[in-house]
PDB file of N, CA and C in Angstrom:
ATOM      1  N   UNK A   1       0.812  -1.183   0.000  1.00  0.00           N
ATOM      2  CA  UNK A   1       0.000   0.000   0.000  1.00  0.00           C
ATOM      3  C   UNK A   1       0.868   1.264   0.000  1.00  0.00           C
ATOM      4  N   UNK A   2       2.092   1.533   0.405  1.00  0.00           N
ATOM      5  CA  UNK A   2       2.839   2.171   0.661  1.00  0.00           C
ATOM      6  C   UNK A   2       3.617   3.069  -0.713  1.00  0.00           C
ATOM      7  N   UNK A   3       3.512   1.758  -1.347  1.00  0.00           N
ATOM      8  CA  UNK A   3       4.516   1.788  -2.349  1.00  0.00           C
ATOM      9  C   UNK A   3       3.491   2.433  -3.362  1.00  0.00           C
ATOM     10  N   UNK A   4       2.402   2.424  -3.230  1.00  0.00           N
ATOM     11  CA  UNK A   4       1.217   3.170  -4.447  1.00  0.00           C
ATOM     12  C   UNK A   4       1.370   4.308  -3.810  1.00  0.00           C
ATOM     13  N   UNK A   5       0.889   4.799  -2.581  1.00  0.00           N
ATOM     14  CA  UNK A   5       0.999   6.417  -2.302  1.00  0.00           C
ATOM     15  C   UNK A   5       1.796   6.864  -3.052  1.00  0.00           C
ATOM     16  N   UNK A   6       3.387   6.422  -2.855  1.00  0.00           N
ATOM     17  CA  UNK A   6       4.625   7.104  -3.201  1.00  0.00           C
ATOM     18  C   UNK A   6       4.701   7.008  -4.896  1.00  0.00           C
ATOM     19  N   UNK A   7       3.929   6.331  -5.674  1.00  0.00           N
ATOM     20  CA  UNK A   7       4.000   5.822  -7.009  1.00  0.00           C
ATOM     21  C   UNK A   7       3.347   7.315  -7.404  1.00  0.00           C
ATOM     22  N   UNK A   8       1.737   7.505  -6.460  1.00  0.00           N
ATOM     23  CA  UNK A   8       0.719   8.536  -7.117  1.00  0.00           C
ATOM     24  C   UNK A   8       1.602   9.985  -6.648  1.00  0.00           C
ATOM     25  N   UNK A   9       2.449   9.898  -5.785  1.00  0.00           N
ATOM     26  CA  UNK A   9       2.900  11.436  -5.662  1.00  0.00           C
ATOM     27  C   UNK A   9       4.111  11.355  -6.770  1.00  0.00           C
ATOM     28  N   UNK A  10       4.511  10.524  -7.037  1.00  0.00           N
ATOM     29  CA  UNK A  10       5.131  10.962  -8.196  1.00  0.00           C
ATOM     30  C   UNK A  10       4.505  11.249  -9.581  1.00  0.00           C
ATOM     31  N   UNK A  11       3.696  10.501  -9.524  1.00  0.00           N
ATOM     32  CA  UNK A  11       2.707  10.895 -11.072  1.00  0.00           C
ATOM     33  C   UNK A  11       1.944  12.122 -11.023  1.00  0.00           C
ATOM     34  N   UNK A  12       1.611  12.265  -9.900  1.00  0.00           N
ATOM     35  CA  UNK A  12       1.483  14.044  -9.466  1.00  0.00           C
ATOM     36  C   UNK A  12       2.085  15.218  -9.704  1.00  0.00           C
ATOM     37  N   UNK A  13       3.474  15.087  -9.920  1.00  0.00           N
ATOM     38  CA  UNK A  13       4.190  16.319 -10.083  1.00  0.00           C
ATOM     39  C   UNK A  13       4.379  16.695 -11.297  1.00  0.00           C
ATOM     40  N   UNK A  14       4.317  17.477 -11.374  1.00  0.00           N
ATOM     41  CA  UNK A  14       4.109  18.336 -12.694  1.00  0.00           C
ATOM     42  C   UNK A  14       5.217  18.278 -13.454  1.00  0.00           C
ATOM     43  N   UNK A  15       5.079  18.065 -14.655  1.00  0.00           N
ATOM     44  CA  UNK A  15       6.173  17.687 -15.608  1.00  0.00           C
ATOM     45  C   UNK A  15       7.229  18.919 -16.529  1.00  0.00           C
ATOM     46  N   UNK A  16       7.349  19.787 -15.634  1.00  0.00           N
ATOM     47  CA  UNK A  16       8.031  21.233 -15.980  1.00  0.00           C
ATOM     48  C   UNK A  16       9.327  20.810 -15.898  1.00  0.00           C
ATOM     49  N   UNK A  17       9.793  19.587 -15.543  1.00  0.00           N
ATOM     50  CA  UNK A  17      11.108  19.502 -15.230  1.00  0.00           C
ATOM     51  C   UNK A  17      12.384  19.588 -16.738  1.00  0.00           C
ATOM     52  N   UNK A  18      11.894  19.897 -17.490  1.00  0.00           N
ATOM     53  CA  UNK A  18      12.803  20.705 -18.905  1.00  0.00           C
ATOM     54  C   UNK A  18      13.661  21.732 -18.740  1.00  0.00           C
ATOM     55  N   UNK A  19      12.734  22.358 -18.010  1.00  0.00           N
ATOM     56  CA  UNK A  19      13.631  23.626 -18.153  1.00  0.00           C
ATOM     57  C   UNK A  19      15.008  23.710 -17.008  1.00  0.00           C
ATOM     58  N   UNK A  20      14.240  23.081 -15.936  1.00  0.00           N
ATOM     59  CA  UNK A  20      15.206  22.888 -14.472  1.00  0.00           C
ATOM     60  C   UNK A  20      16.640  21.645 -15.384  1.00  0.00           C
ATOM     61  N   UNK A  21      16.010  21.039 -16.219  1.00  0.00           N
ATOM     62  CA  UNK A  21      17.200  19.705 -16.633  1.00  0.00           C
ATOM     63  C   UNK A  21      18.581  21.051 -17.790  1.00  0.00           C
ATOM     64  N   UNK A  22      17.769  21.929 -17.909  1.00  0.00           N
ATOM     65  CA  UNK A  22      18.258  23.024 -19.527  1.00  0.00           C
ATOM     66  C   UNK A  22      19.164  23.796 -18.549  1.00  0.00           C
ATOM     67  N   UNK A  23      18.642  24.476 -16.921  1.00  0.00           N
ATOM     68  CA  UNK A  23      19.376  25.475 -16.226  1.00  0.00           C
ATOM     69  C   UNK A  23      20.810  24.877 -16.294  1.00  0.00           C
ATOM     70  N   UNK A  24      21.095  23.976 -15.557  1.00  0.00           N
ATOM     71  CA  UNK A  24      22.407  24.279 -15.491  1.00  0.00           C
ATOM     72  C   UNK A  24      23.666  24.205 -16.689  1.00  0.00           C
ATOM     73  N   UNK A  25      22.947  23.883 -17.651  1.00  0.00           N
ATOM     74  CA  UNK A  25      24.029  23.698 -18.714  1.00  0.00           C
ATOM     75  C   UNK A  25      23.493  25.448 -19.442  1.00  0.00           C
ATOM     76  N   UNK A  26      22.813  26.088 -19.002  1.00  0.00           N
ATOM     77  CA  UNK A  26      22.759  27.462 -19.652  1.00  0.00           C
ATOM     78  C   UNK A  26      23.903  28.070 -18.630  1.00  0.00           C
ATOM     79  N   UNK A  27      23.683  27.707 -17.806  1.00  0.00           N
ATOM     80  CA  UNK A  27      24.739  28.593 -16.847  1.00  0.00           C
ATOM     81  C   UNK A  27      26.407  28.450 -17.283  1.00  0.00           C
ATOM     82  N   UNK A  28      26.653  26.743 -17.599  1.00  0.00           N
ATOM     83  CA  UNK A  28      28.234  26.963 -17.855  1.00  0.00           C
ATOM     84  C   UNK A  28      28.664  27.836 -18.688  1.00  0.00           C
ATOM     85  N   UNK A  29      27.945  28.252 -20.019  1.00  0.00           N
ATOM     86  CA  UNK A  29      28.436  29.749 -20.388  1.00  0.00           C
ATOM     87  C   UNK A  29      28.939  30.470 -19.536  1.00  0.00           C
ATOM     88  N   UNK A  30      27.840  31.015 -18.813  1.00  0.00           N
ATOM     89  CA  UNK A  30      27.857  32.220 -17.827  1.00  0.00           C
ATOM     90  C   UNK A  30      29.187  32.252 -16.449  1.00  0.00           C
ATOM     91  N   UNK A  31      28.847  31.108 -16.042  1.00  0.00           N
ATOM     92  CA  UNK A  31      30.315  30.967 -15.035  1.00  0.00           C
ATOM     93  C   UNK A  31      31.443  31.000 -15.807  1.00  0.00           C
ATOM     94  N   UNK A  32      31.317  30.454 -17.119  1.00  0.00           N
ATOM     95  CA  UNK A  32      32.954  30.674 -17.759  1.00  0.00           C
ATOM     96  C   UNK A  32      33.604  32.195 -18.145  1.00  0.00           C
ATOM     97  N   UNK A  33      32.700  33.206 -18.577  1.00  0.00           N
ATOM     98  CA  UNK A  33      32.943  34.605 -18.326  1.00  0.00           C
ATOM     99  C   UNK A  33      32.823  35.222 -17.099  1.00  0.00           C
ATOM    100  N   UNK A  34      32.235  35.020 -16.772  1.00  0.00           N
ATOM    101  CA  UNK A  34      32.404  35.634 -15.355  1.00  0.00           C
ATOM    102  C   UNK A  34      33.395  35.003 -14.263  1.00  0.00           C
ATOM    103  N   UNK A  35      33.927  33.808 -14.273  1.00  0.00           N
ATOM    104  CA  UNK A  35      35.308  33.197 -13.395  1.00  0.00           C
ATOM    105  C   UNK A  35      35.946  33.088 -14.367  1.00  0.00           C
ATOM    106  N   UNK A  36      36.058  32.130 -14.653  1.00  0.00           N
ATOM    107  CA  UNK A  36      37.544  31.407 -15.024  1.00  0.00           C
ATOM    108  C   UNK A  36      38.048  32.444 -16.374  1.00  0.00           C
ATOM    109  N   UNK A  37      37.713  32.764 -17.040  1.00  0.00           N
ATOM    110  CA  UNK A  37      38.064  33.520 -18.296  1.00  0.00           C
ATOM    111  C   UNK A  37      39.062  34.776 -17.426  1.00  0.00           C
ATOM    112  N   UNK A  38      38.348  36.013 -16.345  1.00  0.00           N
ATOM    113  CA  UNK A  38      39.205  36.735 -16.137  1.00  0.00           C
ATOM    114  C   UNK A  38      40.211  35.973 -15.278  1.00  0.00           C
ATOM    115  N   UNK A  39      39.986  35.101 -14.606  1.00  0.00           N
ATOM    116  CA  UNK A  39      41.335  34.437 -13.402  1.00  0.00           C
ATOM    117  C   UNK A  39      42.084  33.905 -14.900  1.00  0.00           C
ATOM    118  N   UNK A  40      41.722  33.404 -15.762  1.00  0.00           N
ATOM    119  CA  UNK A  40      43.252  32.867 -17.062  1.00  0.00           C
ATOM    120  C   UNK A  40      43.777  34.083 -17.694  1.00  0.00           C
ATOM    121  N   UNK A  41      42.906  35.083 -17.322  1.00  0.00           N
ATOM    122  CA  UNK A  41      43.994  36.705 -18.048  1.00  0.00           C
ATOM    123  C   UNK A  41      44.491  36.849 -16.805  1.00  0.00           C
ATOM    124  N   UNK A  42      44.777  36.856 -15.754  1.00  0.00           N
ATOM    125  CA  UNK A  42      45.182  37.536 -14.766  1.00  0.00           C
ATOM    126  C   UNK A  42      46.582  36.590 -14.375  1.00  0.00           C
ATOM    127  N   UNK A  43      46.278  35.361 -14.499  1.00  0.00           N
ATOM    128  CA  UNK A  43      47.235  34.138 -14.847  1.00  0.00           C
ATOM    129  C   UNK A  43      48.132  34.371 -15.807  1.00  0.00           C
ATOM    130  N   UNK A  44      47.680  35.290 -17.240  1.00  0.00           N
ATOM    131  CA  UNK A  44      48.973  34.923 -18.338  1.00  0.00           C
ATOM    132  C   UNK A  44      50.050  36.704 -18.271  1.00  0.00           C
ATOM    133  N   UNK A  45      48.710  37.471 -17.301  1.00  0.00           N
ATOM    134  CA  UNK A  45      49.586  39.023 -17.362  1.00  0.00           C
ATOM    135  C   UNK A  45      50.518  38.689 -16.140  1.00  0.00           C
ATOM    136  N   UNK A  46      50.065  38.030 -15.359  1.00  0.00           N
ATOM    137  CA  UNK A  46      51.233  37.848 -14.464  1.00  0.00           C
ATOM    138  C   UNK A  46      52.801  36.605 -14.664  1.00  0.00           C
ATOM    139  N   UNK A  47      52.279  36.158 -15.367  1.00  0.00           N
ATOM    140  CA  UNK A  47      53.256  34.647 -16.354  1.00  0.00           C
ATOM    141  C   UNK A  47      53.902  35.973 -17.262  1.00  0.00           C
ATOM    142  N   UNK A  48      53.378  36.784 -17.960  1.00  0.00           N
ATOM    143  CA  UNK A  48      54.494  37.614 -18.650  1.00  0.00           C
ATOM    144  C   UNK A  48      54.914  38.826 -17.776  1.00  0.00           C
ATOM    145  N   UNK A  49      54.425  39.227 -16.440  1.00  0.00           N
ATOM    146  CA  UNK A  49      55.263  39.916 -15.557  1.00  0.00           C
ATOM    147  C   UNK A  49      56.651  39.393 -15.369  1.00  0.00           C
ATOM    148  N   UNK A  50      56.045  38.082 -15.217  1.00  0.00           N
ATOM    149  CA  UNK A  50      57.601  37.516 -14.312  1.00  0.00           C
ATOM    150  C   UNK A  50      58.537  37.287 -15.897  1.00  0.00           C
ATOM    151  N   UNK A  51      58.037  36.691 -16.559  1.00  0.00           N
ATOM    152  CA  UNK A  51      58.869  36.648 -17.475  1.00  0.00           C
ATOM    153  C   UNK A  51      59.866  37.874 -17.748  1.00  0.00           C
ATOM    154  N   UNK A  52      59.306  39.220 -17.644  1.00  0.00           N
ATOM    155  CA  UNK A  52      59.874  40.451 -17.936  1.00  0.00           C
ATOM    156  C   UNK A  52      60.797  40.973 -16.934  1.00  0.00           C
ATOM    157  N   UNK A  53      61.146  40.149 -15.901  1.00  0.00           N
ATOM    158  CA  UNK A  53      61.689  40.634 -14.952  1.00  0.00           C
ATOM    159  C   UNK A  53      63.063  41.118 -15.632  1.00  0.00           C
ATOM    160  N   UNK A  54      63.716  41.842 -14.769  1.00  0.00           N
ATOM    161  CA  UNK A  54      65.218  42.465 -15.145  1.00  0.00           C
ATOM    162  C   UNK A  54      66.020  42.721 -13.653  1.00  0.00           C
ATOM    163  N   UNK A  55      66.891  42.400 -13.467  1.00  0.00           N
ATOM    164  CA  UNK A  55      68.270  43.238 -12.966  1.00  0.00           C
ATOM    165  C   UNK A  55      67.880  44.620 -12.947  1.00  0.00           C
ATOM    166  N   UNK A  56      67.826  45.231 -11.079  1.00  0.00           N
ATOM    167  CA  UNK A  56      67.238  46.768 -11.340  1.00  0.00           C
ATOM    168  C   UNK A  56      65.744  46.954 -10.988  1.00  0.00           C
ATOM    169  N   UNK A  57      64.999  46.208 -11.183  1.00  0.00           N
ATOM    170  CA  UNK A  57      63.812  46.509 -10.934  1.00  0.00           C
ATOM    171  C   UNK A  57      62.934  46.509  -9.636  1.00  0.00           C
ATOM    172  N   UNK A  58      62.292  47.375  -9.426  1.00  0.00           N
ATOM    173  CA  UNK A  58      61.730  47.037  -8.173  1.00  0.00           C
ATOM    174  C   UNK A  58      60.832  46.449  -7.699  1.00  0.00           C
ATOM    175  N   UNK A  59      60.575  44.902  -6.779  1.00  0.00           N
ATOM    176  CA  UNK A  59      59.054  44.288  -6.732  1.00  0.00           C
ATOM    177  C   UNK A  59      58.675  44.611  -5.582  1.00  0.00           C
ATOM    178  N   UNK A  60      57.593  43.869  -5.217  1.00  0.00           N
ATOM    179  CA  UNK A  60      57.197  43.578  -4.094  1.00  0.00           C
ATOM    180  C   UNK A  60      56.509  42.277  -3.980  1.00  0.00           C
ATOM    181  N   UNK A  61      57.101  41.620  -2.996  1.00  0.00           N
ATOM    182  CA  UNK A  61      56.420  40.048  -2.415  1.00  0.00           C
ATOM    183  C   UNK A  61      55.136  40.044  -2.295  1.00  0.00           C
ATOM    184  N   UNK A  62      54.380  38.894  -1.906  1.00  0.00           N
ATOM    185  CA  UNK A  62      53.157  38.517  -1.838  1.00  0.00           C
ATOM    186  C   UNK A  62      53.398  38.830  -0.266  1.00  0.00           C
ATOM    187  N   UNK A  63      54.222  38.677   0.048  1.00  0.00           N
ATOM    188  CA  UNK A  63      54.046  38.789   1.753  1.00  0.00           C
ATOM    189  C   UNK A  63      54.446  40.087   2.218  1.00  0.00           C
ATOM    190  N   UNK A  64      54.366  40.997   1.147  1.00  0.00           N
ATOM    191  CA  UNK A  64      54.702  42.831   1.576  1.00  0.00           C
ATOM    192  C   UNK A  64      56.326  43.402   1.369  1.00  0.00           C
ATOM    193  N   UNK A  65      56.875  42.675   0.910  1.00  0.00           N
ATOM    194  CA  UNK A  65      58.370  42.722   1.092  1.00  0.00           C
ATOM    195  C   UNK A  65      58.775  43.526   0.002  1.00  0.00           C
ATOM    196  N   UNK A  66      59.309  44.623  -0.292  1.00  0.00           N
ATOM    197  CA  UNK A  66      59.749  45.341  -0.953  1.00  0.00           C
ATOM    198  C   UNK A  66      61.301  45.695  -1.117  1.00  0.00           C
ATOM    199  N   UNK A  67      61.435  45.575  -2.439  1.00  0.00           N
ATOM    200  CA  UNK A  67      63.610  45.294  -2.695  1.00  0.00           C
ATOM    201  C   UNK A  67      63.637  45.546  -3.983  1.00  0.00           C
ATOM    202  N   UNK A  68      64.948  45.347  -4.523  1.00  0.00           N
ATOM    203  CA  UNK A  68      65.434  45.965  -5.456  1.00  0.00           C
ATOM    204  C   UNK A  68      66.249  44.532  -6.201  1.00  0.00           C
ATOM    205  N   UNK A  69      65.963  44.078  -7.199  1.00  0.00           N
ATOM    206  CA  UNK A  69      66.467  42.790  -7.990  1.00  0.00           C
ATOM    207  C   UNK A  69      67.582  42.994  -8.053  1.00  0.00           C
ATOM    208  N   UNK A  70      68.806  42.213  -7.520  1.00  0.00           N
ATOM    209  CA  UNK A  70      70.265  41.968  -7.823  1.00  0.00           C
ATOM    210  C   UNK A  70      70.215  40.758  -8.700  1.00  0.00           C
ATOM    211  N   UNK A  71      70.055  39.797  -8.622  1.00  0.00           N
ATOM    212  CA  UNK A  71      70.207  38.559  -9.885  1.00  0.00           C
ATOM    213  C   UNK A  71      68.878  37.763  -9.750  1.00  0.00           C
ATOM    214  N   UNK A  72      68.810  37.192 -10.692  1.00  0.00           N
ATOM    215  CA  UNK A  72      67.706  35.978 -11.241  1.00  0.00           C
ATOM    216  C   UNK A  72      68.302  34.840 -11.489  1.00  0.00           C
ATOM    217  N   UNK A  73      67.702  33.883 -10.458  1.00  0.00           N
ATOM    218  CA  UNK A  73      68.145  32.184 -10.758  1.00  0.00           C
ATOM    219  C   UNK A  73      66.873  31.770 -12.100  1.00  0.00           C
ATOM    220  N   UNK A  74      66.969  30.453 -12.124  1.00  0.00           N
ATOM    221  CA  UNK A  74      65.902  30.147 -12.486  1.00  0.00           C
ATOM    222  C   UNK A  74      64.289  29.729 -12.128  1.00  0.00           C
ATOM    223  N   UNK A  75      64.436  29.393 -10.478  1.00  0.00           N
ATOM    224  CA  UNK A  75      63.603  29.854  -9.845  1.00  0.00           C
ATOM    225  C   UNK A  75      63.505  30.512  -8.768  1.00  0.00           C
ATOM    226  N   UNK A  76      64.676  30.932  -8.376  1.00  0.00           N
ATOM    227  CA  UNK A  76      64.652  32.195  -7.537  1.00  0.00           C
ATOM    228  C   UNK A  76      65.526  33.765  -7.933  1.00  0.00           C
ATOM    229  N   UNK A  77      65.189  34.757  -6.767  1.00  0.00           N
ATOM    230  CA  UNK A  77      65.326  35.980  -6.803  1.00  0.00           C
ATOM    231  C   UNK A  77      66.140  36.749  -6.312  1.00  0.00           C
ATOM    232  N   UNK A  78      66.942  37.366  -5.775  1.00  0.00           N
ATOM    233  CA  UNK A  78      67.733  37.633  -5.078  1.00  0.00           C
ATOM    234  C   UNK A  78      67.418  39.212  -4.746  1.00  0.00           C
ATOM    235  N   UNK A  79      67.081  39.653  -3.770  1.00  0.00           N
ATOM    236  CA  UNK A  79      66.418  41.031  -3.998  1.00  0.00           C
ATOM    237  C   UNK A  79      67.148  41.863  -2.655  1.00  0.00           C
ATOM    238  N   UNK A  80      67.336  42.956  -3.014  1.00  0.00           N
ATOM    239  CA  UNK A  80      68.361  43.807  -1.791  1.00  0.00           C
ATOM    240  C   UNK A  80      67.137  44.559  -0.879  1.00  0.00           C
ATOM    241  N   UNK A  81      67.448  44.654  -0.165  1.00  0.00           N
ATOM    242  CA  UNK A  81      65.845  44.700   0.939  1.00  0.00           C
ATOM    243  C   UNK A  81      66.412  46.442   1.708  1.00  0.00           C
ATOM    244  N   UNK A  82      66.318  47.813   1.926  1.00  0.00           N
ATOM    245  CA  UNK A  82      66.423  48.779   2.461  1.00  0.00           C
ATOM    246  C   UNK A  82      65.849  48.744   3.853  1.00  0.00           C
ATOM    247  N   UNK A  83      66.636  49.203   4.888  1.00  0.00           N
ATOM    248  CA  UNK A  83      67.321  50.501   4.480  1.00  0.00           C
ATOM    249  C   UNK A  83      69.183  49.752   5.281  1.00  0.00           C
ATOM    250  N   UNK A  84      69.174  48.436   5.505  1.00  0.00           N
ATOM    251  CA  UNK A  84      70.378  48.035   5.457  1.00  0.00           C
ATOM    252  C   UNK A  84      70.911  47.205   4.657  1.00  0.00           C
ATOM    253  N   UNK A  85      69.831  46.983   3.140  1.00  0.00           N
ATOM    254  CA  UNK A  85      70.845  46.734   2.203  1.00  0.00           C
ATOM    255  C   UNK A  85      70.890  44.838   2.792  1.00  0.00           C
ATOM    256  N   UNK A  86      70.206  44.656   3.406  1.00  0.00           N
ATOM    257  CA  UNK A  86      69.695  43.001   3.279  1.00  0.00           C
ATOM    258  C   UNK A  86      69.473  42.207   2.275  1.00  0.00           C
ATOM    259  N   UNK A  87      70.330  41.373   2.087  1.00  0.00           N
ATOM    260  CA  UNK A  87      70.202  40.283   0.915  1.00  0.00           C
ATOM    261  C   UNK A  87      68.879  39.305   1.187  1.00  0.00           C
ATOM    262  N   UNK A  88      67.705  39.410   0.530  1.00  0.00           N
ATOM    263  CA  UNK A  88      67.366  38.078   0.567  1.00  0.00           C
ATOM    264  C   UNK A  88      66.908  37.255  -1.027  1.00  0.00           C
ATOM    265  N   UNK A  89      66.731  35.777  -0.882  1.00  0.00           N
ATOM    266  CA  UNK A  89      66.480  35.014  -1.748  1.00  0.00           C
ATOM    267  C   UNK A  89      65.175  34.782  -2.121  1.00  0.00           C
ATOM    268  N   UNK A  90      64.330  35.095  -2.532  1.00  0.00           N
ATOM    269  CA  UNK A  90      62.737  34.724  -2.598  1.00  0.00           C
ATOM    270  C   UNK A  90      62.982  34.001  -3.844  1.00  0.00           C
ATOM    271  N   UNK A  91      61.519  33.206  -3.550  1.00  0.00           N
ATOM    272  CA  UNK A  91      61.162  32.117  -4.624  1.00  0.00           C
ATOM    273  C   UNK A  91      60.307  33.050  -6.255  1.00  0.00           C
ATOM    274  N   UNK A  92      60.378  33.166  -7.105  1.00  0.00           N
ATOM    275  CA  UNK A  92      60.048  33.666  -8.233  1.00  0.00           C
ATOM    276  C   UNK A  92      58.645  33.889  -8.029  1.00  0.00           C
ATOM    277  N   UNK A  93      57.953  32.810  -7.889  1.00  0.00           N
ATOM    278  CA  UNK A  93      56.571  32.758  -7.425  1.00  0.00           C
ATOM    279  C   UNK A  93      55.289  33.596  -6.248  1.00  0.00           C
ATOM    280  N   UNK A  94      56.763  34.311  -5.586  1.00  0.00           N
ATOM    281  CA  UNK A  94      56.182  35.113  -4.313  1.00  0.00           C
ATOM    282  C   UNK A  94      56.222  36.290  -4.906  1.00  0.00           C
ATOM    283  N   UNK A  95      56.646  36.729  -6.213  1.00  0.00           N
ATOM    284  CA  UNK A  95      56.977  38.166  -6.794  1.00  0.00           C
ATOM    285  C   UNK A  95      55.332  39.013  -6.863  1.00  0.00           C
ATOM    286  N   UNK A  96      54.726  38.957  -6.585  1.00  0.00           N
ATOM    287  CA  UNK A  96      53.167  40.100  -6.855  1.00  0.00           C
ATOM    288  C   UNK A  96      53.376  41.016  -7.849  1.00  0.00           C
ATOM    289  N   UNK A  97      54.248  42.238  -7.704  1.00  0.00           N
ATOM    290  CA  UNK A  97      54.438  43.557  -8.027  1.00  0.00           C
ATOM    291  C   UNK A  97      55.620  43.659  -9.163  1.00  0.00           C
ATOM    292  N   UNK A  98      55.993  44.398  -9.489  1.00  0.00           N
ATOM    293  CA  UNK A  98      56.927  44.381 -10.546  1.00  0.00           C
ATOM    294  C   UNK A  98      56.802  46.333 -10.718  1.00  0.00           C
ATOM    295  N   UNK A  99      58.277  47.067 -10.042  1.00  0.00           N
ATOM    296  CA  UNK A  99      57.977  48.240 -10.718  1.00  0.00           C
ATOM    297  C   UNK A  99      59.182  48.630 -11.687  1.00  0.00           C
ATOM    298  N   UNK A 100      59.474  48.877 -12.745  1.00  0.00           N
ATOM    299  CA  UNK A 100      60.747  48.960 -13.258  1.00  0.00           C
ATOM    300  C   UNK A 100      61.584  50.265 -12.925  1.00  0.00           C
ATOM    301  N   UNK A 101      62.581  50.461 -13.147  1.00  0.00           N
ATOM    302  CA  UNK A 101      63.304  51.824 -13.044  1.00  0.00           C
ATOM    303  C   UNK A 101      62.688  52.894 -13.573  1.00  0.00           C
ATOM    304  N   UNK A 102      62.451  52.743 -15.478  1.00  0.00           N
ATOM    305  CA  UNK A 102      61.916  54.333 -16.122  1.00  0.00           C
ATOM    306  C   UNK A 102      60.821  54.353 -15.472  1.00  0.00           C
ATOM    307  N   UNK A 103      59.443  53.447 -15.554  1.00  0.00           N
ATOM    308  CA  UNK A 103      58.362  53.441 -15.020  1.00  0.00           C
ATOM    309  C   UNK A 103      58.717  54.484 -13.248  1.00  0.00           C
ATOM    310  N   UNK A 104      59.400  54.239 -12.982  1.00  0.00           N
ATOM    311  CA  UNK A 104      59.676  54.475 -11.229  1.00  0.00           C
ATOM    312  C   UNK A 104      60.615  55.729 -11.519  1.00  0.00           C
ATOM    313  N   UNK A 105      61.230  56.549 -12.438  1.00  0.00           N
ATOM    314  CA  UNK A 105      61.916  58.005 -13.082  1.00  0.00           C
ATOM    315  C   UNK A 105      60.810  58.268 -13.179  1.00  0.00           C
ATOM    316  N   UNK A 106      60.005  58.246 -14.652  1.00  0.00           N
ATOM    317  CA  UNK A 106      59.182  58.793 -15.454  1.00  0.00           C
ATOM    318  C   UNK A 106      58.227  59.538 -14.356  1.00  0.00           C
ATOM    319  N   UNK A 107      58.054  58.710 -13.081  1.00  0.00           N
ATOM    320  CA  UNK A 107      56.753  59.434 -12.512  1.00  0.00           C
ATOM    321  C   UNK A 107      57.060  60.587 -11.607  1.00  0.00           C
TER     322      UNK A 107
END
């Protein structure tokens, strides 16, 4: 007897379910411009930041650290830290900022 109730509430519900089956595949458009599209530009301007790095330039760390580039390994940095001229080594990956010399004249 049980098993008919639960049979008739399903034959009960209204068969609109098209459009609810259509929502979420209308949406993956929509999430793909609105996330992931700007996070993969923000991904390739910062992949050609670092690429552009130079000898001279001034960054700043992800962790606030601000210095002046003495050499480039291949994955690390070597950056002179003020106002005693502190050597440290950061990993390429911690670079955030990037200001160059003319950019840092010019203004």
């Amino acid at each position: 007897m049980e098993t008919s109730f639960a049979f008739l509430a399903v034959a009960a519900a209204p068969a609109g379910g098209g459009l609810t089956v259509l929502l979420p595949l209308l949406l993956i458009p929509v999430l793909y411009f609105v996330m992931i599209r700007p996070q993969q530009k923000r991904q390739k301007q910062w992949q050609a930041m670092l690429g552009s790095i130079k000898t001279g330039d001034r960054v700043t760390t992800t962790g606030g650290i601000r210095g002046t580039i003495l050499s480039i390994k291949d994955d690390a940095i070597v950056i002179r830290v003020a106002p005693d001229n502190l050597k440290l080594e950061v990993a390429k990956n911690a670079i955030a900022s990037v200001t160059t010399q003319e950019s840092a004249s010019g203004a």
